[in-house]
Structure formats: structure tokens, C-alpha cells
PDB file of N, CA and C in Angstrom:
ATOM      1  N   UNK A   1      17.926 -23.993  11.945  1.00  0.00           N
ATOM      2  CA  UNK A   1      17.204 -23.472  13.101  1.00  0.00           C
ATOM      3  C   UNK A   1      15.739 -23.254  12.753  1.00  0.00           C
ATOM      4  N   UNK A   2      14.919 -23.443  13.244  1.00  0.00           N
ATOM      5  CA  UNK A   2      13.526 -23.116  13.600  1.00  0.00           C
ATOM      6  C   UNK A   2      12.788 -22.201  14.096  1.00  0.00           C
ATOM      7  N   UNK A   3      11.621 -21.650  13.935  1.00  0.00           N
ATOM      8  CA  UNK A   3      10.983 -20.427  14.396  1.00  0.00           C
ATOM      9  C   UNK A   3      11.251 -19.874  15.570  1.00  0.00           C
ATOM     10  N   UNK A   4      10.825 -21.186  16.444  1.00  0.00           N
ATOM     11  CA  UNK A   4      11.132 -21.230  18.050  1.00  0.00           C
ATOM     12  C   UNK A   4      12.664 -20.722  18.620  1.00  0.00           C
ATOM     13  N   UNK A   5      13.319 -20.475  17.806  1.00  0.00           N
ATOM     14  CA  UNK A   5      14.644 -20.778  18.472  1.00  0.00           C
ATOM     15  C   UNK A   5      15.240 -19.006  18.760  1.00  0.00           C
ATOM     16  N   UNK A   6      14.667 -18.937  19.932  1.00  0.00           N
ATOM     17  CA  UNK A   6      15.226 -17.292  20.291  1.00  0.00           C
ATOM     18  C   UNK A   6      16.397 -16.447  19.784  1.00  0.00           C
ATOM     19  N   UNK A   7      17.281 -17.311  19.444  1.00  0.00           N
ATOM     20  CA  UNK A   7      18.558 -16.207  18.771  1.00  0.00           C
ATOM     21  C   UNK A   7      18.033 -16.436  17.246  1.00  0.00           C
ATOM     22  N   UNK A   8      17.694 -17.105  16.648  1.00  0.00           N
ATOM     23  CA  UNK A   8      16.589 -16.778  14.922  1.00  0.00           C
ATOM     24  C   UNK A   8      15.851 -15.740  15.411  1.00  0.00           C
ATOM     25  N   UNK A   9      14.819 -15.774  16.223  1.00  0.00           N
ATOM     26  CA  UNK A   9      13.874 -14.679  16.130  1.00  0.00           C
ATOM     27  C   UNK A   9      15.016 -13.365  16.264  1.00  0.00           C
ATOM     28  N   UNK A  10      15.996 -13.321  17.269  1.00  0.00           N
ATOM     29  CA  UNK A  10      16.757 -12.122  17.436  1.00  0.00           C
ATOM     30  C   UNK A  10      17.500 -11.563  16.205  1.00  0.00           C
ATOM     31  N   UNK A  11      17.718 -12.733  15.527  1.00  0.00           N
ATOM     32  CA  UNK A  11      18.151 -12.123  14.092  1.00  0.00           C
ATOM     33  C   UNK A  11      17.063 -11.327  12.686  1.00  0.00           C
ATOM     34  N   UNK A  12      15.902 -12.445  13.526  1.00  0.00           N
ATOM     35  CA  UNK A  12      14.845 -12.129  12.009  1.00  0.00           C
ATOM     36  C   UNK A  12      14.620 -10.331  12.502  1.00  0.00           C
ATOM     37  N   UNK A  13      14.222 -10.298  13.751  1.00  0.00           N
ATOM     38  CA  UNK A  13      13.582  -8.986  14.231  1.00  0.00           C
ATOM     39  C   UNK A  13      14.655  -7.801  13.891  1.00  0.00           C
ATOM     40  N   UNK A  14      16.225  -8.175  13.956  1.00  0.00           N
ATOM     41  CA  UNK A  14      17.031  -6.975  13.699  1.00  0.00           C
ATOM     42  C   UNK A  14      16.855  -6.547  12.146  1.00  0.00           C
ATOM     43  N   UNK A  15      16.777  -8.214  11.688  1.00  0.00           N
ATOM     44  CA  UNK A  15      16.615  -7.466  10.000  1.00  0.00           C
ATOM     45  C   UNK A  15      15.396  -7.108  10.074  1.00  0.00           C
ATOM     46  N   UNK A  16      14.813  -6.991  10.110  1.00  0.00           N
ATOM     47  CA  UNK A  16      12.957  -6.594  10.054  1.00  0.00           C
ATOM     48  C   UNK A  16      13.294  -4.716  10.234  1.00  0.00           C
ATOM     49  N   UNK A  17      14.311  -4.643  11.293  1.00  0.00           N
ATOM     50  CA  UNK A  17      14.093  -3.198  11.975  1.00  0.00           C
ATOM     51  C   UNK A  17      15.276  -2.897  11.467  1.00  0.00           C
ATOM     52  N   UNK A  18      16.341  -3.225  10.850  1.00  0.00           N
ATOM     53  CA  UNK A  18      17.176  -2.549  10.043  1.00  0.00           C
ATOM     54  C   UNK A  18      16.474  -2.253   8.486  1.00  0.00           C
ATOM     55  N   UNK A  19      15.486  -3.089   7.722  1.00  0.00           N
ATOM     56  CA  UNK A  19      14.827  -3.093   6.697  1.00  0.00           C
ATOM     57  C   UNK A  19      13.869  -1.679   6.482  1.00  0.00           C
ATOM     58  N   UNK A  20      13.629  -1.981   8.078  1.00  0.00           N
ATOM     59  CA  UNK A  20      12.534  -0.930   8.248  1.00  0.00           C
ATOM     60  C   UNK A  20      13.060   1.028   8.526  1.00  0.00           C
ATOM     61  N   UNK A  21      14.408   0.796   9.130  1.00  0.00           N
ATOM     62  CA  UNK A  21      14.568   1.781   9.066  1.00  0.00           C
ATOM     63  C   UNK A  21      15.501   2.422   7.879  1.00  0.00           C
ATOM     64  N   UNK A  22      15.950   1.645   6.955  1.00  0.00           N
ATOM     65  CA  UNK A  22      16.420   1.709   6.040  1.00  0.00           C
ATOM     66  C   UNK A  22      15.281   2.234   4.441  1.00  0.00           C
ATOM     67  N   UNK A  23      13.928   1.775   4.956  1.00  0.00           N
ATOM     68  CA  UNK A  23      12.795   1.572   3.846  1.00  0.00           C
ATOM     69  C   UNK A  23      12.083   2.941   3.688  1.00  0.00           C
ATOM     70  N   UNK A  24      12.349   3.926   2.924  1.00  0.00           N
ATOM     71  CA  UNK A  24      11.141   4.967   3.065  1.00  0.00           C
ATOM     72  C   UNK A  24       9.652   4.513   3.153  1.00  0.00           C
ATOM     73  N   UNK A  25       9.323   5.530   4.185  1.00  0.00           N
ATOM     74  CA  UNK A  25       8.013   4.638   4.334  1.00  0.00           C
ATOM     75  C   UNK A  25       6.588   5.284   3.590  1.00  0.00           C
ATOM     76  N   UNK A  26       5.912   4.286   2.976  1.00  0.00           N
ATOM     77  CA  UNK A  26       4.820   3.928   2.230  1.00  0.00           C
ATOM     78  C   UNK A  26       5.348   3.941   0.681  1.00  0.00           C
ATOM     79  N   UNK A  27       6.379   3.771   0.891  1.00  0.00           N
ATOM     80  CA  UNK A  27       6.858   3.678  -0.526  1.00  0.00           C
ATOM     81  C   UNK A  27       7.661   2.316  -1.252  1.00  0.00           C
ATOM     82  N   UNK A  28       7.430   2.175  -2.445  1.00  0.00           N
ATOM     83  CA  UNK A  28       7.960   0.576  -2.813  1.00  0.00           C
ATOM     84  C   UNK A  28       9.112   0.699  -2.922  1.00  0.00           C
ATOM     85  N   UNK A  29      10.174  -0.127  -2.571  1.00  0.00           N
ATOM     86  CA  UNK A  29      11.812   0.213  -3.065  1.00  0.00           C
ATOM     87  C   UNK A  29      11.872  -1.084  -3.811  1.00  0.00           C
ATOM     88  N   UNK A  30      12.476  -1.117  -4.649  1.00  0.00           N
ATOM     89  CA  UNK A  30      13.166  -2.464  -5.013  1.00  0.00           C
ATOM     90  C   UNK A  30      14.358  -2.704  -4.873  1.00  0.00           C
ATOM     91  N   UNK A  31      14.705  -4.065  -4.587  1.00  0.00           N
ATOM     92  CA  UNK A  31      16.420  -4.364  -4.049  1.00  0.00           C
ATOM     93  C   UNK A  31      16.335  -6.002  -4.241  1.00  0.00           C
ATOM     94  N   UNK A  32      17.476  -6.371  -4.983  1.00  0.00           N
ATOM     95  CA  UNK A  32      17.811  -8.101  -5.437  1.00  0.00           C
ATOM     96  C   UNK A  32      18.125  -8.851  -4.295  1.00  0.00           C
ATOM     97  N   UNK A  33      17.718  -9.883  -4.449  1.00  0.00           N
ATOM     98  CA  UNK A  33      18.283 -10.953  -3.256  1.00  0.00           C
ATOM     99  C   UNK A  33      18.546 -12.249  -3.921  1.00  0.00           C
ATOM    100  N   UNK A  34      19.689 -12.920  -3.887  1.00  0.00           N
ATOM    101  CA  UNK A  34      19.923 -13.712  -4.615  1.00  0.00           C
ATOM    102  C   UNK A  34      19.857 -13.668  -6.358  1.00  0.00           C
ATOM    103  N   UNK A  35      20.104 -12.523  -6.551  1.00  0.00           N
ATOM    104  CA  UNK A  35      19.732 -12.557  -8.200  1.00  0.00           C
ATOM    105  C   UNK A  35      18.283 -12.159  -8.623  1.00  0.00           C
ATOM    106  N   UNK A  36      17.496 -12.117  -7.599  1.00  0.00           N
ATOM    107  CA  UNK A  36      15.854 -12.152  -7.903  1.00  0.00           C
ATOM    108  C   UNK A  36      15.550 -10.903  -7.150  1.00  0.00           C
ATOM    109  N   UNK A  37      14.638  -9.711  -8.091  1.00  0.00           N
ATOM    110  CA  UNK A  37      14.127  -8.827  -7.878  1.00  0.00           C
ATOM    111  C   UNK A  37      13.188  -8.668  -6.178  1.00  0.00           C
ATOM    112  N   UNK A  38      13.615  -8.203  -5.372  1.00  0.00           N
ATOM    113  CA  UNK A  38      12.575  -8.279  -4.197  1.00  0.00           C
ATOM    114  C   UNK A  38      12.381  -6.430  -3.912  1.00  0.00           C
ATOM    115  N   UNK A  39      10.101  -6.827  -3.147  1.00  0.00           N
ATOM    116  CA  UNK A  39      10.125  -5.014  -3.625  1.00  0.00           C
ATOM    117  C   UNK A  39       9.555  -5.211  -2.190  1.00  0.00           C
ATOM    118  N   UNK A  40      10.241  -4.332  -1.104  1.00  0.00           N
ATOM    119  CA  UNK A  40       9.802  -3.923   0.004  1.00  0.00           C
ATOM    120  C   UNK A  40       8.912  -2.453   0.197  1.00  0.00           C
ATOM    121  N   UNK A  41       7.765  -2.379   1.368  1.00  0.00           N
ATOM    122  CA  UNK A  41       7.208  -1.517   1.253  1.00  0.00           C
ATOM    123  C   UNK A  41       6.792  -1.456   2.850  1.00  0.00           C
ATOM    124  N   UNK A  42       7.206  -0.121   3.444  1.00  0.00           N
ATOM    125  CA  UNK A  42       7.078  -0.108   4.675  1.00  0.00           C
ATOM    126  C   UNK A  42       5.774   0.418   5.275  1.00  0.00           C
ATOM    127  N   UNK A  43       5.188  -0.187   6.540  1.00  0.00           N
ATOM    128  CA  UNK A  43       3.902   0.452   6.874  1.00  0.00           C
ATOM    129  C   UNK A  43       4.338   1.080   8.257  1.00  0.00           C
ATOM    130  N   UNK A  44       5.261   2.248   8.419  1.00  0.00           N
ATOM    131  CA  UNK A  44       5.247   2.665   9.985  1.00  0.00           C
ATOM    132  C   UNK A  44       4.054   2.785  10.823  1.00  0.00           C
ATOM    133  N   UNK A  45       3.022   3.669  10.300  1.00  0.00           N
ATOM    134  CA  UNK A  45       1.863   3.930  11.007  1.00  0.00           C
ATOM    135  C   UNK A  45       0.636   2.611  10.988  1.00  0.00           C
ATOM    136  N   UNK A  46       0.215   2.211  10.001  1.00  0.00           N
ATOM    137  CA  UNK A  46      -0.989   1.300  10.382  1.00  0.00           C
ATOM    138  C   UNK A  46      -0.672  -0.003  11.089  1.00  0.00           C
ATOM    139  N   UNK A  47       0.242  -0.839  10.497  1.00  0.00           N
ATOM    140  CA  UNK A  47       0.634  -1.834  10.987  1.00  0.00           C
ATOM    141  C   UNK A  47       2.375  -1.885  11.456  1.00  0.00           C
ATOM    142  N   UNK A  48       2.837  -1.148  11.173  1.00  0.00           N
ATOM    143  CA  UNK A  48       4.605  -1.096  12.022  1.00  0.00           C
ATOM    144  C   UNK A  48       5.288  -2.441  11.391  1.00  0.00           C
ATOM    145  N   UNK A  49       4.651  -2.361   9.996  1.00  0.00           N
ATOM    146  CA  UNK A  49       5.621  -3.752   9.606  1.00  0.00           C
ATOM    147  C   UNK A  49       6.207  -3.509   8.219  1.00  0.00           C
ATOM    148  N   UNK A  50       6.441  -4.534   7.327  1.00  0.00           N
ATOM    149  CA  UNK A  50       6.882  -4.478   6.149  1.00  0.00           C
ATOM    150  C   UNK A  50       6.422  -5.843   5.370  1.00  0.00           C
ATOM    151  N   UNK A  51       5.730  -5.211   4.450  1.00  0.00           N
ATOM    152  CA  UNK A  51       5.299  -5.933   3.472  1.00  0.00           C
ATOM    153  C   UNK A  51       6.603  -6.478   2.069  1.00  0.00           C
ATOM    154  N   UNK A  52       6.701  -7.937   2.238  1.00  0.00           N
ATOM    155  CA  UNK A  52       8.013  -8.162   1.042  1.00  0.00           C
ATOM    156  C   UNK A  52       7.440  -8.863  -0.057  1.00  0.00           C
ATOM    157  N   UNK A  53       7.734  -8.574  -1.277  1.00  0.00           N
ATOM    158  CA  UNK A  53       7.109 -10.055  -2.477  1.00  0.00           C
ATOM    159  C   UNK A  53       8.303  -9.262  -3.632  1.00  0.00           C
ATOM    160  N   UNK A  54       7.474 -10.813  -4.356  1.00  0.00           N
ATOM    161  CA  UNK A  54       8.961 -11.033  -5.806  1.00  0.00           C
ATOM    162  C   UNK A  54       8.111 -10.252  -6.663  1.00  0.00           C
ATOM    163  N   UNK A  55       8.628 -10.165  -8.014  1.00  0.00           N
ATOM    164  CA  UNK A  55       8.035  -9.545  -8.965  1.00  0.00           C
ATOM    165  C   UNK A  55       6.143  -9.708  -9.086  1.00  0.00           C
ATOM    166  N   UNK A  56       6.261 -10.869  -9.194  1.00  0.00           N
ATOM    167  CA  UNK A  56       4.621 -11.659  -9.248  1.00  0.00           C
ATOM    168  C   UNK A  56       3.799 -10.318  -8.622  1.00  0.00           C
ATOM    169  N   UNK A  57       4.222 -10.626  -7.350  1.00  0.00           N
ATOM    170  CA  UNK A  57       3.307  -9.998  -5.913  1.00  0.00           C
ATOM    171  C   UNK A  57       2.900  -8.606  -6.256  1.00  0.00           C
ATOM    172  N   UNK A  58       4.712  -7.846  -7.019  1.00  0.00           N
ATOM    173  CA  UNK A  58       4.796  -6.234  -7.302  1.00  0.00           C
ATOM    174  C   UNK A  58       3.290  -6.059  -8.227  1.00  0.00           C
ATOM    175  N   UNK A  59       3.742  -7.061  -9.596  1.00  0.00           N
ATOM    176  CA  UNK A  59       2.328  -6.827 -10.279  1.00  0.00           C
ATOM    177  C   UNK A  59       1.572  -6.922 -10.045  1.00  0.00           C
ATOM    178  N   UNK A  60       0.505  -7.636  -9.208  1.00  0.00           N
ATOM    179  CA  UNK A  60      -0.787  -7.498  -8.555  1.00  0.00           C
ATOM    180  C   UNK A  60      -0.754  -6.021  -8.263  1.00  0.00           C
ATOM    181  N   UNK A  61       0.282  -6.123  -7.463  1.00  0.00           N
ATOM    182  CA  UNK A  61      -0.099  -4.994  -5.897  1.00  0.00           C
ATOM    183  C   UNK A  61      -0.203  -3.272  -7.380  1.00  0.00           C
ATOM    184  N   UNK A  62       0.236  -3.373  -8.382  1.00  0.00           N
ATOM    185  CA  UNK A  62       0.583  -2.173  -9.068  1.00  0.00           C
ATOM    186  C   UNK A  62      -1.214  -2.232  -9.649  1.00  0.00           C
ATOM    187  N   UNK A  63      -1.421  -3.861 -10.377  1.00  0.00           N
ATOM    188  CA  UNK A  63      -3.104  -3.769 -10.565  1.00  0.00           C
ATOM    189  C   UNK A  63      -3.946  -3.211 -10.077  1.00  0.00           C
ATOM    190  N   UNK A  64      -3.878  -3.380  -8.237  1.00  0.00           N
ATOM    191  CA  UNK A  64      -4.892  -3.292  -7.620  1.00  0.00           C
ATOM    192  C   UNK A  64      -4.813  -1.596  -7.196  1.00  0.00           C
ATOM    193  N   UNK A  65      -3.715  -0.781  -7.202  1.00  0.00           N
ATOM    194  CA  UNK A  65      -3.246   0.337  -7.282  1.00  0.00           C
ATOM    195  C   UNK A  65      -4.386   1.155  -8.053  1.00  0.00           C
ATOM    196  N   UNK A  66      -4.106   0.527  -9.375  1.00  0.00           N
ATOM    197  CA  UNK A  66      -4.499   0.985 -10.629  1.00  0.00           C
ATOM    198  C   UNK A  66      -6.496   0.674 -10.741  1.00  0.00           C
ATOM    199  N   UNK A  67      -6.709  -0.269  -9.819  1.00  0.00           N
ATOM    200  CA  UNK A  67      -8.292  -0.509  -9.951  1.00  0.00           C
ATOM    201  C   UNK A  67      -8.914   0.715  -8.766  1.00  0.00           C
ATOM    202  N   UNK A  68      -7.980   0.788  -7.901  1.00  0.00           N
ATOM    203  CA  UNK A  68      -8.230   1.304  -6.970  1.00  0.00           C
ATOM    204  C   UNK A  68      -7.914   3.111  -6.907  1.00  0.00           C
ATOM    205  N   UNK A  69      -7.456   3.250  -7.962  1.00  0.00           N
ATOM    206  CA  UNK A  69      -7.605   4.408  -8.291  1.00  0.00           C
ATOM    207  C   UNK A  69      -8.566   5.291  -9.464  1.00  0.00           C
ATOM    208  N   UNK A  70      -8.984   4.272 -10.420  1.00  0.00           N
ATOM    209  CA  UNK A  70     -10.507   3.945 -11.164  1.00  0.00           C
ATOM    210  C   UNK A  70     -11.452   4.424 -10.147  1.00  0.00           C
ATOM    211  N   UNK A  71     -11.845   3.581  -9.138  1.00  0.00           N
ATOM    212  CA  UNK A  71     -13.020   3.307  -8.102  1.00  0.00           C
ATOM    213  C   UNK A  71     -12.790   4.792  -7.770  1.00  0.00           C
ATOM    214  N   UNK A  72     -11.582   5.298  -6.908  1.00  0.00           N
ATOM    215  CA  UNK A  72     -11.550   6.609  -6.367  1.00  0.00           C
ATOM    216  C   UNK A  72     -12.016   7.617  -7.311  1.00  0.00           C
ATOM    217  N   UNK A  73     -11.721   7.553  -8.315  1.00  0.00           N
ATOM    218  CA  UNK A  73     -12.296   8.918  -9.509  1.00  0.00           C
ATOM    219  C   UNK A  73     -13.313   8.514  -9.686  1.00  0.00           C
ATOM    220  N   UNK A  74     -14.030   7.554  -9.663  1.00  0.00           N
ATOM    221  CA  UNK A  74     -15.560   7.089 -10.704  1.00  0.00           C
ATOM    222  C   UNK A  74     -16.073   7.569  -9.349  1.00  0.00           C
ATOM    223  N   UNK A  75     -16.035   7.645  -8.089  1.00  0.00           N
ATOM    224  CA  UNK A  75     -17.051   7.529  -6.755  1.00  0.00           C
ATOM    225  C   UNK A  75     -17.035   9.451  -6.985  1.00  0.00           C
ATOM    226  N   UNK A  76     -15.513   9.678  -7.064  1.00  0.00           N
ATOM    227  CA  UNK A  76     -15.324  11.035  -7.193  1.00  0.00           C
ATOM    228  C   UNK A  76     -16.662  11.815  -7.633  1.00  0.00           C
ATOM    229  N   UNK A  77     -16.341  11.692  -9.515  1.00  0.00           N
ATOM    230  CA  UNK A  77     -17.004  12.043 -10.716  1.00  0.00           C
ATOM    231  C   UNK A  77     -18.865  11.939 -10.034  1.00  0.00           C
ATOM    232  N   UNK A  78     -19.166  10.584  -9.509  1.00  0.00           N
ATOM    233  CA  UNK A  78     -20.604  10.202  -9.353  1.00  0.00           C
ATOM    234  C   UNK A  78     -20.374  11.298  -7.936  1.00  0.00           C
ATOM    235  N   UNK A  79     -19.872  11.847  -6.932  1.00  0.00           N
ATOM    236  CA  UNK A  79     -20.062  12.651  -5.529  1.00  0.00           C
ATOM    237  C   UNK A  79     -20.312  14.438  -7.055  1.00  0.00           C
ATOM    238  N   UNK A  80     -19.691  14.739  -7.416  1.00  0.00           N
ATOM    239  CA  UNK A  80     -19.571  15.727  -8.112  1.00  0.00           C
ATOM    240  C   UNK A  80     -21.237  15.721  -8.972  1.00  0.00           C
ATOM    241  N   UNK A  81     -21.239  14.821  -9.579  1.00  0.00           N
ATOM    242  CA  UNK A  81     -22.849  14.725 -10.201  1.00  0.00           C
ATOM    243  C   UNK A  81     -23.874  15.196  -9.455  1.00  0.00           C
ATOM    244  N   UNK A  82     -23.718  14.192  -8.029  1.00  0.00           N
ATOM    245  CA  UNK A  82     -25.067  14.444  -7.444  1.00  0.00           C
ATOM    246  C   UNK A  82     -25.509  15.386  -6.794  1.00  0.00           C
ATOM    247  N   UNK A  83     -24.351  15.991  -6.290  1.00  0.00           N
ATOM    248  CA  UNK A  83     -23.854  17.248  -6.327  1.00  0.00           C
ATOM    249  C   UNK A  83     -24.985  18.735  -6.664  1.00  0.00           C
ATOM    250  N   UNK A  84     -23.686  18.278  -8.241  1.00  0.00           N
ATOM    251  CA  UNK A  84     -24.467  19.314  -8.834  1.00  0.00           C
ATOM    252  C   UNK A  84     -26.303  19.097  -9.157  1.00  0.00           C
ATOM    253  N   UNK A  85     -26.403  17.848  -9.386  1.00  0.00           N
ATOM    254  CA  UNK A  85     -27.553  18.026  -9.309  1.00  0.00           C
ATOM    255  C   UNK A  85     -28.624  18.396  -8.293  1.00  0.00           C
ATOM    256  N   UNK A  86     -28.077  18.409  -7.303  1.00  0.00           N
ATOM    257  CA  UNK A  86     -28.749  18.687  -6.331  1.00  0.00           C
ATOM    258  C   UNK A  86     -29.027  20.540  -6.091  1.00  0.00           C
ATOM    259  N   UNK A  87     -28.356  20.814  -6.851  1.00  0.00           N
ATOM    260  CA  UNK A  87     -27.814  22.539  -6.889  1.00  0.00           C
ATOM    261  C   UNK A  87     -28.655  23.481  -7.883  1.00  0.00           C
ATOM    262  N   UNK A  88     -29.446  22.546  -8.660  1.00  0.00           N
ATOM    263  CA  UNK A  88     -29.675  22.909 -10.536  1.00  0.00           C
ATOM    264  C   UNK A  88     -30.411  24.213 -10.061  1.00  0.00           C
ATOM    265  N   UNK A  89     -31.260  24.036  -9.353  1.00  0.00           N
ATOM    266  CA  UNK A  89     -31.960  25.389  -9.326  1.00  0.00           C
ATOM    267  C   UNK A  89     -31.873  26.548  -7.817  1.00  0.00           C
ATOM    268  N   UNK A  90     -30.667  25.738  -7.792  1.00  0.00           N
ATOM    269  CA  UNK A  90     -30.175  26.741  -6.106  1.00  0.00           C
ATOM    270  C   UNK A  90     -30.462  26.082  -5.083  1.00  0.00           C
ATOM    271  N   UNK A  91     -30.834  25.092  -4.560  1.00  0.00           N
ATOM    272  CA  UNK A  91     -31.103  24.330  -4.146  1.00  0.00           C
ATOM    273  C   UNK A  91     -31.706  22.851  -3.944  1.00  0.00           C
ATOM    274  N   UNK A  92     -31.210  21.916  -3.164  1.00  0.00           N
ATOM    275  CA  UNK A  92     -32.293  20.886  -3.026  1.00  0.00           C
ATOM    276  C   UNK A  92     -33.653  20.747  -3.416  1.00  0.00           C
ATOM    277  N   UNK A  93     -34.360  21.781  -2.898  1.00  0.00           N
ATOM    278  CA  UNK A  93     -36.138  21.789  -3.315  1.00  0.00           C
ATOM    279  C   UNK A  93     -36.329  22.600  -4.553  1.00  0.00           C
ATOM    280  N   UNK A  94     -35.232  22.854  -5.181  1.00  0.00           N
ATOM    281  CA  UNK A  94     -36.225  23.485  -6.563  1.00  0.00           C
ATOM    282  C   UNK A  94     -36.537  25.101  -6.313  1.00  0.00           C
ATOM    283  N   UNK A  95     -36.028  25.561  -5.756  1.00  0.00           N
ATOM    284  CA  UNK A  95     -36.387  26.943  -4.997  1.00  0.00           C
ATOM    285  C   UNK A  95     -35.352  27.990  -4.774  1.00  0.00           C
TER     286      UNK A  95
END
């Protein structure tokens, strides 16, 4: 069967929404399919969908996690600096 073919879509969409209500959401689960590791991750609120990939995909997505939580502390650390520097003598103007 083919994309087009209305009782496929009726099947893809039940698993989609059994996946989905089965998936804690924003969180990765992992579960095998065919022998092969598959890691679902649900988006109720932004997009109302579910994101699926094999191991490969998991590792990126854990990289970019991990870069992206770098960026968040380094922007952090540099908001905290300027901050304080802005404070050194009680204020902005030195005063």
C-alpha cells in the first residue's frame, strides 16, 4: 500500500496517537523494533508530534544536547560578568 491509500494513513495516524499517548512527553524512551534499538521523543506542546531515529540519530541528538548546554552556561557566565561589571562601583556611571 501507498501513502495515498486512506486505510494506511488510518493505521499510520492510530500508531502515531497510540505512540504518542503511550510516550512521556519531552522525554527520550527507548524501545526495539525488529531487533534494532529505536528512541522516541514526544513533542505535545510545540509541534503535537513525535520525533523517531535509530541509535545514529540518538547520538547526534545527545551531542547537540551537550553543545547546547555549553552555549547556555557560557551566555549564562558572560550575562553574570557584565553584570557585575556593570555594578563595580554601585552603579552603571561610576557613582
Amino acid at each position: 500500500m501507498d501513502d495515498t491509500d486512506p486505510a494506511s494513513r488510518r493505521r499510520a495516524g492510530t500508531q502515531r496517537d497510540r505512540l504518542r499517548h503511550y510516550s512521556p512527553p519531552r522525554k527520550v524512551v527507548r524501545d526495539v523494533r525488529d531487533g534494532q534499538p529505536q528512541y522516541v521523543y514526544a513533542d505535545p506542546q510545540t509541534c503535537k508530534c513525535l520525533y523517531v531515529g535509530d541509535e545514529q540519530r540518538y547520538q547526534k541528538f545527545q551531542e547537540l544536547s551537550l553543545q547546547k548546554k555549553i552555549a547556555d552556561e557560557q551566555r549564562s557566565a558572560a550575562r553574570a560578568n557584565w553584570e557585575a561589571s556593570m555594578n563595580w562601583w554601585g552603579g552603571p556611571w561610576g557613582w
